[in-house]
N, C-alpha and C. Protein backbone atom coordinates (compact mmCIF):
# COMPACT_ATOMS: atom_id res chain seq x y z
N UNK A 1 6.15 40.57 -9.65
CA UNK A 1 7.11 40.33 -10.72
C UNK A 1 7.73 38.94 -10.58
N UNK A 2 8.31 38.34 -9.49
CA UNK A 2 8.80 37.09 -9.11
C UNK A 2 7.97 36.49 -9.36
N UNK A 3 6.52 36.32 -9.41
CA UNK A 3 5.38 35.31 -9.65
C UNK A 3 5.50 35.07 -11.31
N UNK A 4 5.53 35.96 -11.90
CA UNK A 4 5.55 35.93 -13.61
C UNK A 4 6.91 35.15 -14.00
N UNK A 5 7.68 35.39 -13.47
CA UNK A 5 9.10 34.66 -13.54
C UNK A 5 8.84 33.58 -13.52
N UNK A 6 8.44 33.32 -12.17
CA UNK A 6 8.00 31.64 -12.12
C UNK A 6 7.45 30.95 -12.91
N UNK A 7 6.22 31.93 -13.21
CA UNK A 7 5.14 30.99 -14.09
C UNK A 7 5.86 30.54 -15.67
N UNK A 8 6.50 31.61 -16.43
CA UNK A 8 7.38 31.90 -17.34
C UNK A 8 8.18 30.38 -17.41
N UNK A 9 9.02 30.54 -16.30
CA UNK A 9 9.94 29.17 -16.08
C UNK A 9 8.99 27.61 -16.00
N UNK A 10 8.09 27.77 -15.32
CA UNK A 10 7.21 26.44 -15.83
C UNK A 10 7.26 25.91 -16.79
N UNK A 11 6.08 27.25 -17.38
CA UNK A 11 5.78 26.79 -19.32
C UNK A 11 6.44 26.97 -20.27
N UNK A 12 8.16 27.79 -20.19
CA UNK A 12 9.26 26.91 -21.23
C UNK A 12 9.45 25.77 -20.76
N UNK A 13 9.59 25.42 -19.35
CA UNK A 13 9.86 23.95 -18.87
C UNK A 13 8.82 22.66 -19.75
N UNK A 14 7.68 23.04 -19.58
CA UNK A 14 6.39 22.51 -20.55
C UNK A 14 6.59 22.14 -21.34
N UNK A 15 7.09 23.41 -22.19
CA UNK A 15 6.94 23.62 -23.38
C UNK A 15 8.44 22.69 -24.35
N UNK A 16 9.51 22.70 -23.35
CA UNK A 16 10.44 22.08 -24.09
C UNK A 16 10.11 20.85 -23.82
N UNK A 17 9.37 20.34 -22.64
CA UNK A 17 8.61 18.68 -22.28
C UNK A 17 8.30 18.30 -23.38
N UNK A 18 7.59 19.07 -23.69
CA UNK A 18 6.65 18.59 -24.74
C UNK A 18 7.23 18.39 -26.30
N UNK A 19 8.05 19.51 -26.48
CA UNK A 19 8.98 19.57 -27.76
C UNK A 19 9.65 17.93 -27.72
N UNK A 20 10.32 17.50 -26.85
CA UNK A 20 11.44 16.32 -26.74
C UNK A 20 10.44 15.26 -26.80
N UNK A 21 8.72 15.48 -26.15
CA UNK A 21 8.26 14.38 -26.41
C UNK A 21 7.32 14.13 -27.88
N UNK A 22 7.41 14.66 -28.59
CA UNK A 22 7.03 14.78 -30.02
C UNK A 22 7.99 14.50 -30.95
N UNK A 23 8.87 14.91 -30.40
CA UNK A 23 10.39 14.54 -31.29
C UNK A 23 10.00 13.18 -31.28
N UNK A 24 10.25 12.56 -30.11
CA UNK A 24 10.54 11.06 -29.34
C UNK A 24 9.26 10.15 -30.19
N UNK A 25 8.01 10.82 -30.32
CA UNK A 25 7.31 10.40 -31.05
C UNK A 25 7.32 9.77 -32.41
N UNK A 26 7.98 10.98 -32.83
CA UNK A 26 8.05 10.93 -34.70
C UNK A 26 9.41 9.81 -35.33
N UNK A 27 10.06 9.62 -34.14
CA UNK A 27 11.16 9.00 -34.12
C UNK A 27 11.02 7.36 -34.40
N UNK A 28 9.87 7.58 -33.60
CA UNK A 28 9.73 5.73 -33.23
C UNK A 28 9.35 5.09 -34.43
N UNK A 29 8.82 5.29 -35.60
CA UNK A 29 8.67 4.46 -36.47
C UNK A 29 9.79 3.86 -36.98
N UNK A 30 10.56 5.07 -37.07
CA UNK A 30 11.94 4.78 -37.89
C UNK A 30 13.17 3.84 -37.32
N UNK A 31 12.59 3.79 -35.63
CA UNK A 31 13.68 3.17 -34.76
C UNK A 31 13.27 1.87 -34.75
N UNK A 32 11.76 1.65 -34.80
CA UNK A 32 11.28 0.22 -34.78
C UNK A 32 11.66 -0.43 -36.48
N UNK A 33 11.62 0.20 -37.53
CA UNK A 33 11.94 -0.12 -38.96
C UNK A 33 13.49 -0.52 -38.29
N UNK A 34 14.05 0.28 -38.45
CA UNK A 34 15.25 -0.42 -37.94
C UNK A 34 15.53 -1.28 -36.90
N UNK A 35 15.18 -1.61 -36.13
CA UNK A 35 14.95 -2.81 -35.03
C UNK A 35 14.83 -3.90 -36.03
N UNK A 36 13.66 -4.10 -36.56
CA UNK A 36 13.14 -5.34 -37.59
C UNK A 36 14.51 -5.25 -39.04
N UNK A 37 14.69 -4.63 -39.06
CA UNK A 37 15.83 -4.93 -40.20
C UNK A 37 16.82 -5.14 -40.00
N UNK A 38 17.60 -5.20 -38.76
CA UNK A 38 18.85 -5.77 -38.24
C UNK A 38 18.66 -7.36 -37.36
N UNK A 39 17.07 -6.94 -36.94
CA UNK A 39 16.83 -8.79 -36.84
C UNK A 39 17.01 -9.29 -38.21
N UNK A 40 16.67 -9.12 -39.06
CA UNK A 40 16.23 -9.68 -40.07
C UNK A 40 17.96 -9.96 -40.94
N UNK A 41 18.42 -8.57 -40.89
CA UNK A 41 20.27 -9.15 -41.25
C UNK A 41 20.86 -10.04 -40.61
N UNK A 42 20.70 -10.06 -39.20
CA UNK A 42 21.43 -11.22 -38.24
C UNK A 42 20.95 -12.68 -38.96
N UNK A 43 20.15 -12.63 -39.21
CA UNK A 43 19.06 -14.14 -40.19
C UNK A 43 20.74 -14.46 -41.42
N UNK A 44 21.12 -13.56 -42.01
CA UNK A 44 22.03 -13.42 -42.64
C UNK A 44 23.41 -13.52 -42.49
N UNK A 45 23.80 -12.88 -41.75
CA UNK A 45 25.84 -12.43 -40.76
C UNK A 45 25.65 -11.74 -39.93
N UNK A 46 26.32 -12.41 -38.87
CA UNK A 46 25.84 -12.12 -37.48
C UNK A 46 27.02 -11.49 -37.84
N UNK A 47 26.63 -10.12 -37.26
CA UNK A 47 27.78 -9.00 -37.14
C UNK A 47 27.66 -8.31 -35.20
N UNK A 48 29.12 -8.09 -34.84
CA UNK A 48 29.44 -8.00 -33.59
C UNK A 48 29.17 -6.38 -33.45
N UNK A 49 29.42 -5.49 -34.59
CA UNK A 49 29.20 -4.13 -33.92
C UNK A 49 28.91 -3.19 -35.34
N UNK A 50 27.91 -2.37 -35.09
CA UNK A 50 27.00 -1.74 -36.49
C UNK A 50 28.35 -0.63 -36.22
N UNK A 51 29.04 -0.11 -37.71
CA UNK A 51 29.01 0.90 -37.60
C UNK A 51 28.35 2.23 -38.38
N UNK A 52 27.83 1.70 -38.93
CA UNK A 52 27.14 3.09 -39.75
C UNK A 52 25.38 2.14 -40.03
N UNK A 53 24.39 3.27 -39.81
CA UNK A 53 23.21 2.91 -40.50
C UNK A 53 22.73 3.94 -41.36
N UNK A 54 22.13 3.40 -42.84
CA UNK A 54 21.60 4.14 -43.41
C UNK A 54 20.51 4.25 -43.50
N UNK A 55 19.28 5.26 -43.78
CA UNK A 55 18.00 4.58 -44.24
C UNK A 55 17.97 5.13 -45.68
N UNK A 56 17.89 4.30 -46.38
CA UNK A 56 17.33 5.19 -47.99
C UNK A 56 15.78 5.10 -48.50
N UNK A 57 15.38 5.80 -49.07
CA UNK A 57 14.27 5.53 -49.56
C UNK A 57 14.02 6.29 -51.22
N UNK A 58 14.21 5.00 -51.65
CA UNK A 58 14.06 5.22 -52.75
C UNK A 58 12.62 4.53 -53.90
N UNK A 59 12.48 3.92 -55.13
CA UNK A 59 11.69 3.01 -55.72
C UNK A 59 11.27 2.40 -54.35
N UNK A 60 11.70 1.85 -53.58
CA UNK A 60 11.90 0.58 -52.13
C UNK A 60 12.70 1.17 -51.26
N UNK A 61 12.08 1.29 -50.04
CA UNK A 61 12.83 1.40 -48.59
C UNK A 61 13.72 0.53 -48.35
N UNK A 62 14.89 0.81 -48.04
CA UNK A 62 16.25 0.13 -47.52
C UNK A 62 16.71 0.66 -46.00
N UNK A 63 17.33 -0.93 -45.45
CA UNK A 63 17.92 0.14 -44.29
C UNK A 63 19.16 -0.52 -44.47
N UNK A 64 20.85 -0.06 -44.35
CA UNK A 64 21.80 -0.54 -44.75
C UNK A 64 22.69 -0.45 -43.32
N UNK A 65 23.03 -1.60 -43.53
CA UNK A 65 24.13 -1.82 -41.78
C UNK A 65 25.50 -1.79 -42.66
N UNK A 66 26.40 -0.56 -41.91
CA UNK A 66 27.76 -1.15 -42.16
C UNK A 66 28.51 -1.55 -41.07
N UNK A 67 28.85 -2.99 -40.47
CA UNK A 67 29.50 -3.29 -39.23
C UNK A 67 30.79 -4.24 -39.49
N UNK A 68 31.06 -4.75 -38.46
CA UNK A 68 31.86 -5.86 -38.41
C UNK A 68 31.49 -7.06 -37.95
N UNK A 69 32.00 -8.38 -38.36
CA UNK A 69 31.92 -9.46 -37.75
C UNK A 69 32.99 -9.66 -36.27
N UNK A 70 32.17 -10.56 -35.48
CA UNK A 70 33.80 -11.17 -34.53
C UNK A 70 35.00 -10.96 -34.98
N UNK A 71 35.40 -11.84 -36.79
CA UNK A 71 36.27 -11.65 -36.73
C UNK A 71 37.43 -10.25 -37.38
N UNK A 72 36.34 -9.23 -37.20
CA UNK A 72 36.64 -8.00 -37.85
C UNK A 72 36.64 -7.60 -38.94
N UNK A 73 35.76 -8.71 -40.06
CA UNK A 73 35.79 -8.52 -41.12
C UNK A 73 34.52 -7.56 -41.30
N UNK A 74 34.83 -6.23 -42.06
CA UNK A 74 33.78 -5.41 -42.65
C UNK A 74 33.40 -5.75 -43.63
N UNK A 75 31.52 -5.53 -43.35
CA UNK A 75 30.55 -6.22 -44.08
C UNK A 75 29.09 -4.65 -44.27
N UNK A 76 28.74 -4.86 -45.51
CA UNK A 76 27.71 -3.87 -45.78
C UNK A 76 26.45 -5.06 -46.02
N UNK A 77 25.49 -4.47 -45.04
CA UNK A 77 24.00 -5.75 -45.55
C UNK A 77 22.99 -4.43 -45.91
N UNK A 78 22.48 -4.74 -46.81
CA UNK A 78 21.32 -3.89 -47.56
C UNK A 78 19.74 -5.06 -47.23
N UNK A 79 18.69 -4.52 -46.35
CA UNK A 79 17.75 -4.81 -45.66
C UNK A 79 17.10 -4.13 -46.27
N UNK A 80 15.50 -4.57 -47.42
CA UNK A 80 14.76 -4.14 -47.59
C UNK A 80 13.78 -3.73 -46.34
N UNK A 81 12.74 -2.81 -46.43
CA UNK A 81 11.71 -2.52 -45.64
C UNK A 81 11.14 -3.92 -45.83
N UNK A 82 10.52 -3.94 -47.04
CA UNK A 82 9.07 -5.09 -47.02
C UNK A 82 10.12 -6.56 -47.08
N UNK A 83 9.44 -7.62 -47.55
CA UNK A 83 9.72 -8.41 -47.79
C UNK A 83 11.09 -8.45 -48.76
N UNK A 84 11.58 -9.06 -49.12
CA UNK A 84 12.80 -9.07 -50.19
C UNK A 84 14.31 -9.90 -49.78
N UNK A 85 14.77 -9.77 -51.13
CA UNK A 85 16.11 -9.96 -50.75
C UNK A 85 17.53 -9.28 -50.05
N UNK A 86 17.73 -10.15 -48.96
CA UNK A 86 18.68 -9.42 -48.40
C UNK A 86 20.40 -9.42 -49.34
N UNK A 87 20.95 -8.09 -49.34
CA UNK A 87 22.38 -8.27 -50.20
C UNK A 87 23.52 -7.87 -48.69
N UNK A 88 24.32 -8.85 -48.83
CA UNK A 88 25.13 -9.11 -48.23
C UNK A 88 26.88 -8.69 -48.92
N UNK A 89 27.72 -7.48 -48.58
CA UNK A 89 28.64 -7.55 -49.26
C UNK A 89 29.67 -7.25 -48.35
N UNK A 90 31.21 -7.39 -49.11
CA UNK A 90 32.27 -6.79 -48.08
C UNK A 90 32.57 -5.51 -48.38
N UNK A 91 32.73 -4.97 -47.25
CA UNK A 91 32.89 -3.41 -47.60
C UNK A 91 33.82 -2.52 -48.55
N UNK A 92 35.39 -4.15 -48.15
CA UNK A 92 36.29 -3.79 -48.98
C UNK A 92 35.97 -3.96 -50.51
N UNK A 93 35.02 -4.71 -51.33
CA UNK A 93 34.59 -4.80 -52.29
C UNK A 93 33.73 -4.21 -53.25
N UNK A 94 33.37 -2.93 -52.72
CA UNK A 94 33.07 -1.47 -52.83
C UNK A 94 33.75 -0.59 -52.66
N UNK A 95 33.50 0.59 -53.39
CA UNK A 95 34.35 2.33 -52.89
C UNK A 95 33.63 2.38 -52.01
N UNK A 96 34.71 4.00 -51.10
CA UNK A 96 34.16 4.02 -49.89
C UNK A 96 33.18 5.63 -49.81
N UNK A 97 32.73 6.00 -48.95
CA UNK A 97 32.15 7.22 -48.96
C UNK A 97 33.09 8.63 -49.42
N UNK A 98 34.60 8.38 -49.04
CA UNK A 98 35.18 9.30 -49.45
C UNK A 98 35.76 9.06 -50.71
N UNK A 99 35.36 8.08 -51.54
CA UNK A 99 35.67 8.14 -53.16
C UNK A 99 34.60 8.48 -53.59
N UNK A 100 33.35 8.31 -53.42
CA UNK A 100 31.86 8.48 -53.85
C UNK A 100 32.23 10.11 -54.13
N UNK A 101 32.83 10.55 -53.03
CA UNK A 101 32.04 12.03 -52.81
C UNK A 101 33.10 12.92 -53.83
N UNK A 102 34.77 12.13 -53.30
CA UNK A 102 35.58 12.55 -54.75
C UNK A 102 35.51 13.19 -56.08
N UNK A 103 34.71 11.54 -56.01
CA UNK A 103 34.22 11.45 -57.37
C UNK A 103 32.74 12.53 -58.37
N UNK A 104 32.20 12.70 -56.78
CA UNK A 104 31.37 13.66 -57.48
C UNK A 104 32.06 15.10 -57.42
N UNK A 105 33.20 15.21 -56.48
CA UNK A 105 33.86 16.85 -56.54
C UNK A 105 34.18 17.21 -57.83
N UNK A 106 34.70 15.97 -58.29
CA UNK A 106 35.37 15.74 -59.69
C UNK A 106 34.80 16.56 -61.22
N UNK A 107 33.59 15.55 -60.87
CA UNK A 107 32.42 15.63 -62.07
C UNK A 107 31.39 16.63 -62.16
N UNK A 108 31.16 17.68 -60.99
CA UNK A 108 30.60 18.33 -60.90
C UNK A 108 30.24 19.79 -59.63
N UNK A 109 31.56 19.56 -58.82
CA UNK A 109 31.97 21.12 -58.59
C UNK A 109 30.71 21.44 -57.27
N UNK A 110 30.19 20.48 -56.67
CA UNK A 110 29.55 21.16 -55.81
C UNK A 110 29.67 22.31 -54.63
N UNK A 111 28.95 22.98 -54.80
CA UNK A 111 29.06 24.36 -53.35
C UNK A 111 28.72 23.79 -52.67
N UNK A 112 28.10 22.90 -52.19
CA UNK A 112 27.89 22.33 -51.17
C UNK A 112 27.41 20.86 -50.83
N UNK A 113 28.17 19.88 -50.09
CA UNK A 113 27.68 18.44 -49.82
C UNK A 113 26.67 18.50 -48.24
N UNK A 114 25.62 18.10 -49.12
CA UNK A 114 24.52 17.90 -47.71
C UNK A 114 25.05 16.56 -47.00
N UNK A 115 25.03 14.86 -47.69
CA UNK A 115 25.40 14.09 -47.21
C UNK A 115 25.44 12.65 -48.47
N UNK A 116 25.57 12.05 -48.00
CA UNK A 116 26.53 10.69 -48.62
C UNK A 116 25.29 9.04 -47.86
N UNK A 117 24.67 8.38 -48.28
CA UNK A 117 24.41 7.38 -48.26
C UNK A 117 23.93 6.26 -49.21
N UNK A 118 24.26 5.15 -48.22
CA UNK A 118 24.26 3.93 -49.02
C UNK A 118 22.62 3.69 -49.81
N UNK A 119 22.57 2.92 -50.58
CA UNK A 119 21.32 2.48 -51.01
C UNK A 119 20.66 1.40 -52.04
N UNK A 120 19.52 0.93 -52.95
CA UNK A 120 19.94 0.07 -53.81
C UNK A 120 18.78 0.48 -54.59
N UNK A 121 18.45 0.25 -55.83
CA UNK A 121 17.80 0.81 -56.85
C UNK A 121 17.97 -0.32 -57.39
N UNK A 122 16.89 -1.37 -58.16
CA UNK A 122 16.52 -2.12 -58.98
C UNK A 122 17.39 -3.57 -59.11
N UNK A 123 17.71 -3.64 -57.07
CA UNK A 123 19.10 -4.89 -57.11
C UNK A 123 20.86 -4.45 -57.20
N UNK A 124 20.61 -2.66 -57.30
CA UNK A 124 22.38 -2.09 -57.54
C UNK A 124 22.51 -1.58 -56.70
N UNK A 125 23.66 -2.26 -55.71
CA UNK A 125 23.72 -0.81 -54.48
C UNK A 125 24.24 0.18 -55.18
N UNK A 126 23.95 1.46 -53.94
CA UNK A 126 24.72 2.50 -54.73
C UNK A 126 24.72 3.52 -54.00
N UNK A 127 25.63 4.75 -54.17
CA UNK A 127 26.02 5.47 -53.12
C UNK A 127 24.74 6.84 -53.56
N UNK A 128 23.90 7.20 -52.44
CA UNK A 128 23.09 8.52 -53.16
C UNK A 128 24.07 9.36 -52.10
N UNK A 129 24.42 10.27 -53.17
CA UNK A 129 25.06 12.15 -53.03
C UNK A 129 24.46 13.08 -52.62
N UNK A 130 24.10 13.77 -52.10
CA UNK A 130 22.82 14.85 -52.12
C UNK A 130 23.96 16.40 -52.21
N UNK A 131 23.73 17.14 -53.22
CA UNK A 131 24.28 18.19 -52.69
C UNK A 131 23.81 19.83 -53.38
N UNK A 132 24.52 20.49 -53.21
CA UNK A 132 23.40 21.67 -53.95
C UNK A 132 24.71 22.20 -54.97
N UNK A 133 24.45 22.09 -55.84
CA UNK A 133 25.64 22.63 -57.04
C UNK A 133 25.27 23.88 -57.51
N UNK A 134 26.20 24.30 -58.68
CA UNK A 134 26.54 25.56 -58.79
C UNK A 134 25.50 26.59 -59.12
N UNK A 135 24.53 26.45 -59.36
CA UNK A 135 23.06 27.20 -59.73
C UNK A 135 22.52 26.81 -58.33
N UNK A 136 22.68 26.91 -56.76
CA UNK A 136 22.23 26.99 -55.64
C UNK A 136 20.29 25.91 -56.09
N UNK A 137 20.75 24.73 -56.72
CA UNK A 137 19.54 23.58 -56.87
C UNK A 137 19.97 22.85 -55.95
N UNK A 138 19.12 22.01 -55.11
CA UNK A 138 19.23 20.68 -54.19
C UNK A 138 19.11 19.29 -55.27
N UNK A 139 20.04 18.73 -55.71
CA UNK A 139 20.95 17.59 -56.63
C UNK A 139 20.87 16.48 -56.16
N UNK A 140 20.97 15.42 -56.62
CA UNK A 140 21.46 13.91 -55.95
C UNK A 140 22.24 13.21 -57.54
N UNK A 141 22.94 12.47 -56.97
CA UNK A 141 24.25 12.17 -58.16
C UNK A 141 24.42 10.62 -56.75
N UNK A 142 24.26 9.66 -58.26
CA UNK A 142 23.88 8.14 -58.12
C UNK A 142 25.14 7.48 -58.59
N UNK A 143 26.02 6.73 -57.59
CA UNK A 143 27.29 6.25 -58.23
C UNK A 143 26.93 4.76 -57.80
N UNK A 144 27.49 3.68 -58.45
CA UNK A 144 27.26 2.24 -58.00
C UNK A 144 28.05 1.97 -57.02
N UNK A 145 28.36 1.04 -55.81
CA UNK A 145 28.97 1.01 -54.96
C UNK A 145 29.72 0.17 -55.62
N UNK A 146 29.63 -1.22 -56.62
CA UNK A 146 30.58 -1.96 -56.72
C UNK A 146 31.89 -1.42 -57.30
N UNK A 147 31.90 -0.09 -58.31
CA UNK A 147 32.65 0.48 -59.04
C UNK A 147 32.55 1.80 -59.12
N UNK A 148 31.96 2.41 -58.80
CA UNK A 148 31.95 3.78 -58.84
C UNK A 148 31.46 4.43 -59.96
N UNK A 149 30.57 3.76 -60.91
CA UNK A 149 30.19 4.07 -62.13
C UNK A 149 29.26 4.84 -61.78
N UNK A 150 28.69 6.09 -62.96
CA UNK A 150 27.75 6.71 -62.63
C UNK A 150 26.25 6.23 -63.15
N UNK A 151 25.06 6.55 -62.54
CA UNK A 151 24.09 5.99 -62.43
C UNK A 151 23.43 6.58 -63.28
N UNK A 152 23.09 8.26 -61.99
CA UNK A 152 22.08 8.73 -62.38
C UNK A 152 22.32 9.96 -61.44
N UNK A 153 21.91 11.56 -61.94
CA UNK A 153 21.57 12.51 -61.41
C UNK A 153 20.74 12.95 -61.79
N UNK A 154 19.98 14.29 -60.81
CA UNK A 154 18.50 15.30 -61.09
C UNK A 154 18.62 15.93 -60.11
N UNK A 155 18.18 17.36 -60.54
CA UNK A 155 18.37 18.53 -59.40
C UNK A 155 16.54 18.87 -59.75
N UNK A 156 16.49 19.34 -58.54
CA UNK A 156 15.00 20.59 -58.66
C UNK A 156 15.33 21.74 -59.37
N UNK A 157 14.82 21.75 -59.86
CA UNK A 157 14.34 23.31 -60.43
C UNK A 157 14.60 24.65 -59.24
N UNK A 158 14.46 25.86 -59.36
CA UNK A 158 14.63 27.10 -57.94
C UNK A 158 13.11 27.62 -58.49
């Protein structure tokens, strides 16, 4: 009986090895995309400390830094994947995540907020919503970051 125990304890040991190293796997594209897109912002404003990253993927892959400079000024840089233009803004010159989301409590009553990120669609940043509203559909509700105007929403079908 102690022998089966053992063996038991191995191959979850294995077995979660192996789980963390597949994770670790699937991970790395997304960590190296982001590596190259914060070189590529520094090319832009050298910022002293990231605090938020987004990835969006929308029409075009974005990866969005929200940090600070040295001199503590908050700054949002929107980093295409491919080639492109980098947008450089102040944070204070946008709404923030908790008006975005406000704003959608407002307009449309969600049961539930999955999450809140930055993004840009056709040169507009803009905040994507994700949430599941009142007919239990998975939603996204598109507000502009400069103003809070609305964009664009679409739910799935059940």
């Amino acid at each position: 009986m102690r022998k089966w125990v053992v063996l038991l304890f191995i191959f979850l040991c294995l077995a979660v090895w192996q789980a963390i190293s597949v994770y670790q796997d699937a991970l790395k594209p997304k960590l190296c995309m982001e590596a190259k897109a914060l070189e590529r912002a520094k090319e832009k404003i050298a910022l002293a400390q990231i605090d938020r990253t987004y990835t969006y993927y929308g029409n075009e892959s974005y990866i969005v830094f929200v940090g600070r400079t040295k001199q503590g000024k908050r700054y949002v840089v929107w980093v295409p994947e491919k080639k492109g233009k980098i947008v450089v803004k102040r944070a204070g010159s946008g709404i923030t995540e908790t008006e975005a989301i406000a704003k959608l409590k407002a307009d449309r009553h969600p049961k539930k907020i999955i999450s809140a990120k930055l993004g840009m669609e056709k040169g507009v940043p803009l905040w994507e919503l994700t949430y599941i509203d009142q007919y239990n559909r998975y939603s996204f509700y598109y507000l502009s970051f400069t103003d809070g105007t609305f964009l664009k929403r679409y739910s799935f079908q059940q």
